[in-house]
N, C-alpha and C. Protein backbone atom coordinates (compact mmCIF):
# COMPACT_ATOMS: atom_id res chain seq x y z
N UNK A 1 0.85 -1.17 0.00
CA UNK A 1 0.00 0.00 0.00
C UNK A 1 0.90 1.23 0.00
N UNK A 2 0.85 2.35 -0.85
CA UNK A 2 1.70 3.40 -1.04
C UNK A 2 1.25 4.03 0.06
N UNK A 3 2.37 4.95 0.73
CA UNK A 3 2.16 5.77 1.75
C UNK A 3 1.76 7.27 1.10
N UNK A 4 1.45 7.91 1.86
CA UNK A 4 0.78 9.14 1.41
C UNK A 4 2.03 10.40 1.39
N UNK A 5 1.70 11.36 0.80
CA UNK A 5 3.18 12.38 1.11
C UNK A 5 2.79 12.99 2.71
N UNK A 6 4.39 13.35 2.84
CA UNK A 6 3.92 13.48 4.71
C UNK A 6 4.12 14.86 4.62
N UNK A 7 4.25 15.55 3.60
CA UNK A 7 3.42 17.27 3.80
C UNK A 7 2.01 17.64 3.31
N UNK A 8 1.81 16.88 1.97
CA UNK A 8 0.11 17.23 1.92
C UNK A 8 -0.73 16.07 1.96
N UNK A 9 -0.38 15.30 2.10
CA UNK A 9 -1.07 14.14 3.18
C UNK A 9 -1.84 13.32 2.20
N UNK A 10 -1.41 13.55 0.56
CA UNK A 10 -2.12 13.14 -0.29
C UNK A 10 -1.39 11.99 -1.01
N UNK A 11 -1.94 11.02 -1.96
CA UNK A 11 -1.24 9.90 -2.50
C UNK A 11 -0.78 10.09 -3.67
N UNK A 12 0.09 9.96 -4.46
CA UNK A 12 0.85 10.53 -5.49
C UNK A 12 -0.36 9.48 -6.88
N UNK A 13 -0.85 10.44 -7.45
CA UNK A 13 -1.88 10.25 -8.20
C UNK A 13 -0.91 9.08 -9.83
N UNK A 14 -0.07 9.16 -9.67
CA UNK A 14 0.87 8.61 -10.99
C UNK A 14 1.18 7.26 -10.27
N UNK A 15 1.21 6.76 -9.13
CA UNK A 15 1.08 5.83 -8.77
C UNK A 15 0.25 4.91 -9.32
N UNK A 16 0.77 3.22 -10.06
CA UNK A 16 -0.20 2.50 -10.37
C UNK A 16 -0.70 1.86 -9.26
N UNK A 17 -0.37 1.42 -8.08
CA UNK A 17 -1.63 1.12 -7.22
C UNK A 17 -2.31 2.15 -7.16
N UNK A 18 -2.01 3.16 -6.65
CA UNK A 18 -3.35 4.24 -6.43
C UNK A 18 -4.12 4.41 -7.77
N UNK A 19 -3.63 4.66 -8.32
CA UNK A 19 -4.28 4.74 -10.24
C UNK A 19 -4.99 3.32 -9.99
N UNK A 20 -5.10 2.37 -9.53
CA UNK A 20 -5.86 0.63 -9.64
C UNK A 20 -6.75 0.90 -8.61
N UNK A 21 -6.41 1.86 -8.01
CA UNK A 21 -7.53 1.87 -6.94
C UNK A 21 -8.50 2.83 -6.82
N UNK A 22 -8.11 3.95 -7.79
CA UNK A 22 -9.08 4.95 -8.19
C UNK A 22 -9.73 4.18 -9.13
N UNK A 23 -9.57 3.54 -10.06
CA UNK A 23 -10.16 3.27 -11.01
C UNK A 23 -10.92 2.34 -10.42
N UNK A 24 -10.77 0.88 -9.80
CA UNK A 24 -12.03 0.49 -8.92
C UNK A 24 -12.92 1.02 -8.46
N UNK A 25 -12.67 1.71 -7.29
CA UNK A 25 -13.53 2.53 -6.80
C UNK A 25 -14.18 3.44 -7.49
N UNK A 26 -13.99 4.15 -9.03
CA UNK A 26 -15.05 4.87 -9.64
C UNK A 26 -15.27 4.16 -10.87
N UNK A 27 -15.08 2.56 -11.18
CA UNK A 27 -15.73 1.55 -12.09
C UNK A 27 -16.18 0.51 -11.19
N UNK A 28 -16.95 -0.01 -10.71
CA UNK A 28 -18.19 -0.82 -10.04
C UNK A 28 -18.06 -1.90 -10.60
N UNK A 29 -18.04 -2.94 -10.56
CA UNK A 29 -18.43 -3.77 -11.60
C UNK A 29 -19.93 -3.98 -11.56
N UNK A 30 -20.40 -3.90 -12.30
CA UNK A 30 -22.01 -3.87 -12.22
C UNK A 30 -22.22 -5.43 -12.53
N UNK A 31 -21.62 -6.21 -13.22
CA UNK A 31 -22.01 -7.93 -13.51
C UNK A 31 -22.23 -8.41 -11.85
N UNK A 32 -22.39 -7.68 -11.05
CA UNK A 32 -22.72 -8.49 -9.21
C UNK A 32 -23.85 -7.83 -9.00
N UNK A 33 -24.39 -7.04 -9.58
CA UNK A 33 -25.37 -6.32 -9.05
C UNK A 33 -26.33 -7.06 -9.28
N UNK A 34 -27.29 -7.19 -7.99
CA UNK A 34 -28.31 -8.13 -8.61
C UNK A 34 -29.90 -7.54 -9.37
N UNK A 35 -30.22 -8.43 -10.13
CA UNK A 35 -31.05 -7.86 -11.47
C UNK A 35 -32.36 -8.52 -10.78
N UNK A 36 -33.35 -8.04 -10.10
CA UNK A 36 -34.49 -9.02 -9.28
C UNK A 36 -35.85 -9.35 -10.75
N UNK A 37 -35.82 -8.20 -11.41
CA UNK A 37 -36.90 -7.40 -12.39
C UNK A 37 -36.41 -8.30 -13.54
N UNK A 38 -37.05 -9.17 -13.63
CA UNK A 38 -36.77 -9.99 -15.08
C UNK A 38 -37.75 -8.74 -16.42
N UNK A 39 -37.42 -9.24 -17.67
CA UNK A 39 -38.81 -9.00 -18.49
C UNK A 39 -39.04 -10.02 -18.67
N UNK A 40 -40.78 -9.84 -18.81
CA UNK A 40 -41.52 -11.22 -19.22
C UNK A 40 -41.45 -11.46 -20.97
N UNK A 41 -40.80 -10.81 -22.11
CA UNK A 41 -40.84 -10.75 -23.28
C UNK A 41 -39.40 -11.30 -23.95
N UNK A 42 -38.17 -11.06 -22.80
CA UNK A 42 -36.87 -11.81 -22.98
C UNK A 42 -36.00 -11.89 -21.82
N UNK A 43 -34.74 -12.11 -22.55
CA UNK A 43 -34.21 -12.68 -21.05
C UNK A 43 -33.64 -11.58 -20.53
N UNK A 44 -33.58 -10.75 -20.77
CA UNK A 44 -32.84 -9.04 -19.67
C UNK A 44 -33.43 -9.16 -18.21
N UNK A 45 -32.74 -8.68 -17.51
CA UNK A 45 -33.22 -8.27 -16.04
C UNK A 45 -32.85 -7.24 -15.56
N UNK A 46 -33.41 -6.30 -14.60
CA UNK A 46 -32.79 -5.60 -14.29
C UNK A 46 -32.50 -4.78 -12.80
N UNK A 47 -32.02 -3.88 -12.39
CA UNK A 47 -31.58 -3.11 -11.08
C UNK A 47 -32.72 -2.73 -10.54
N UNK A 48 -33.34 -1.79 -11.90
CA UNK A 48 -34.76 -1.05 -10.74
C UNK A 48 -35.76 -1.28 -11.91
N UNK A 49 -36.99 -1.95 -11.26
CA UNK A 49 -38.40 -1.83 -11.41
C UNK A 49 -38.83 -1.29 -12.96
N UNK A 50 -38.30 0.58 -12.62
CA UNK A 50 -39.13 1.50 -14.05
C UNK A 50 -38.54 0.98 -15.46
N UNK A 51 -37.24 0.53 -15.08
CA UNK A 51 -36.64 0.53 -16.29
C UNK A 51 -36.93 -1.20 -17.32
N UNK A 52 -37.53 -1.82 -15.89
CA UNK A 52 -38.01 -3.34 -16.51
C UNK A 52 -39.63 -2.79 -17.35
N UNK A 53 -40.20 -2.09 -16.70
CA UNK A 53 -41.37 -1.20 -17.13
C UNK A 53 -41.25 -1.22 -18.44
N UNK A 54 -40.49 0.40 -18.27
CA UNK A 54 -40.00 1.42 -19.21
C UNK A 54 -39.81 0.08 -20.62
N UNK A 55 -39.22 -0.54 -20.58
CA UNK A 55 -38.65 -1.62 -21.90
C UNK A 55 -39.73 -2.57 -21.99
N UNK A 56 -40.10 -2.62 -20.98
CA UNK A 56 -41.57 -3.72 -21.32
C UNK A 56 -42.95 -2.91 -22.48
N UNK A 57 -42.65 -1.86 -21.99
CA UNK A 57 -43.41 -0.72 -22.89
C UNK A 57 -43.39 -0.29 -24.05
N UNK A 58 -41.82 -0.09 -24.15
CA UNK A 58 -40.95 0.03 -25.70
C UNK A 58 -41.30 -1.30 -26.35
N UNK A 59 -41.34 -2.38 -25.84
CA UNK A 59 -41.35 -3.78 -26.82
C UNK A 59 -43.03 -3.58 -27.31
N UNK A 60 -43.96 -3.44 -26.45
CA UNK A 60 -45.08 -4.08 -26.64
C UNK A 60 -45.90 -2.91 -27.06
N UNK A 61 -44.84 -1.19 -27.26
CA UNK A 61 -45.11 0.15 -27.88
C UNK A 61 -46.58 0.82 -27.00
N UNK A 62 -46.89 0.00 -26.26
CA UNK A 62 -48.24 0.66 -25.06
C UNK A 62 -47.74 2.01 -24.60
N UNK A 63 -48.62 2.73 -24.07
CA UNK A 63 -47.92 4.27 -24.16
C UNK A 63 -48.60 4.35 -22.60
N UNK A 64 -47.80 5.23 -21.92
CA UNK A 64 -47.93 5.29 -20.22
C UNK A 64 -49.18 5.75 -20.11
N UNK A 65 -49.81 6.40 -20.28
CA UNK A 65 -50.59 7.33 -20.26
C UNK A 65 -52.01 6.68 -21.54
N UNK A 66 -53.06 6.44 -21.04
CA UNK A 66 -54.13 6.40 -22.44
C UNK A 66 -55.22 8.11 -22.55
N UNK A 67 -55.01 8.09 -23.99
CA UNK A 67 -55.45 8.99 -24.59
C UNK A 67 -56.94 9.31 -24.10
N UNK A 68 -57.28 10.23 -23.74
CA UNK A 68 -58.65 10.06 -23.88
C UNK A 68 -59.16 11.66 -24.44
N UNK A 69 -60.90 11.66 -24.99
CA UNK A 69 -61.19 12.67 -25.56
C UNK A 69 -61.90 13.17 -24.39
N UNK A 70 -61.89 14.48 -24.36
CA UNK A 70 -62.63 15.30 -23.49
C UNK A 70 -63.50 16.35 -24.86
N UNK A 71 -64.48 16.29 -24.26
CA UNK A 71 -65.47 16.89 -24.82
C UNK A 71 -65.82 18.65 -23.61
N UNK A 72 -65.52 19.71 -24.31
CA UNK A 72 -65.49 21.00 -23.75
C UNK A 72 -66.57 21.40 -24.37
């Protein structure tokens, strides 16, 4: 583990561990994240709810909202 500089207390950014460890920490691996939201139309799954929606919508082109006429 690189030590930090002992006047500004910071880690020398050109460092490849620190450079391996910035880059972890702001790339995630998202392949662990778990996907609960299957679609029922193929095999995708996903993180959150709207977006299993949202694509369930796009496939089957249903629109959020139904049209209706109002008569004024």
């Amino acid at each position: 583990m690189p030590l930090p500089d002992p006047i500004t207390g910071r880690f020398d950014p050109n460092d490849p561990t620190v450079r391996a460890l910035a880059e972890a920490a702001l790339n995630p691996d998202k392949s662990k994240i778990p996907r609960p939201y299957k679609c029922p139309l193929c095999d995708r799954a996903f993180y959150r709810l709207e977006h299993q929606v949202s694509v369930s919508r796009d496939k089957t082109k249903s629109a959020f909202h139904s049209i209706r006429n109002f008569h004024l």
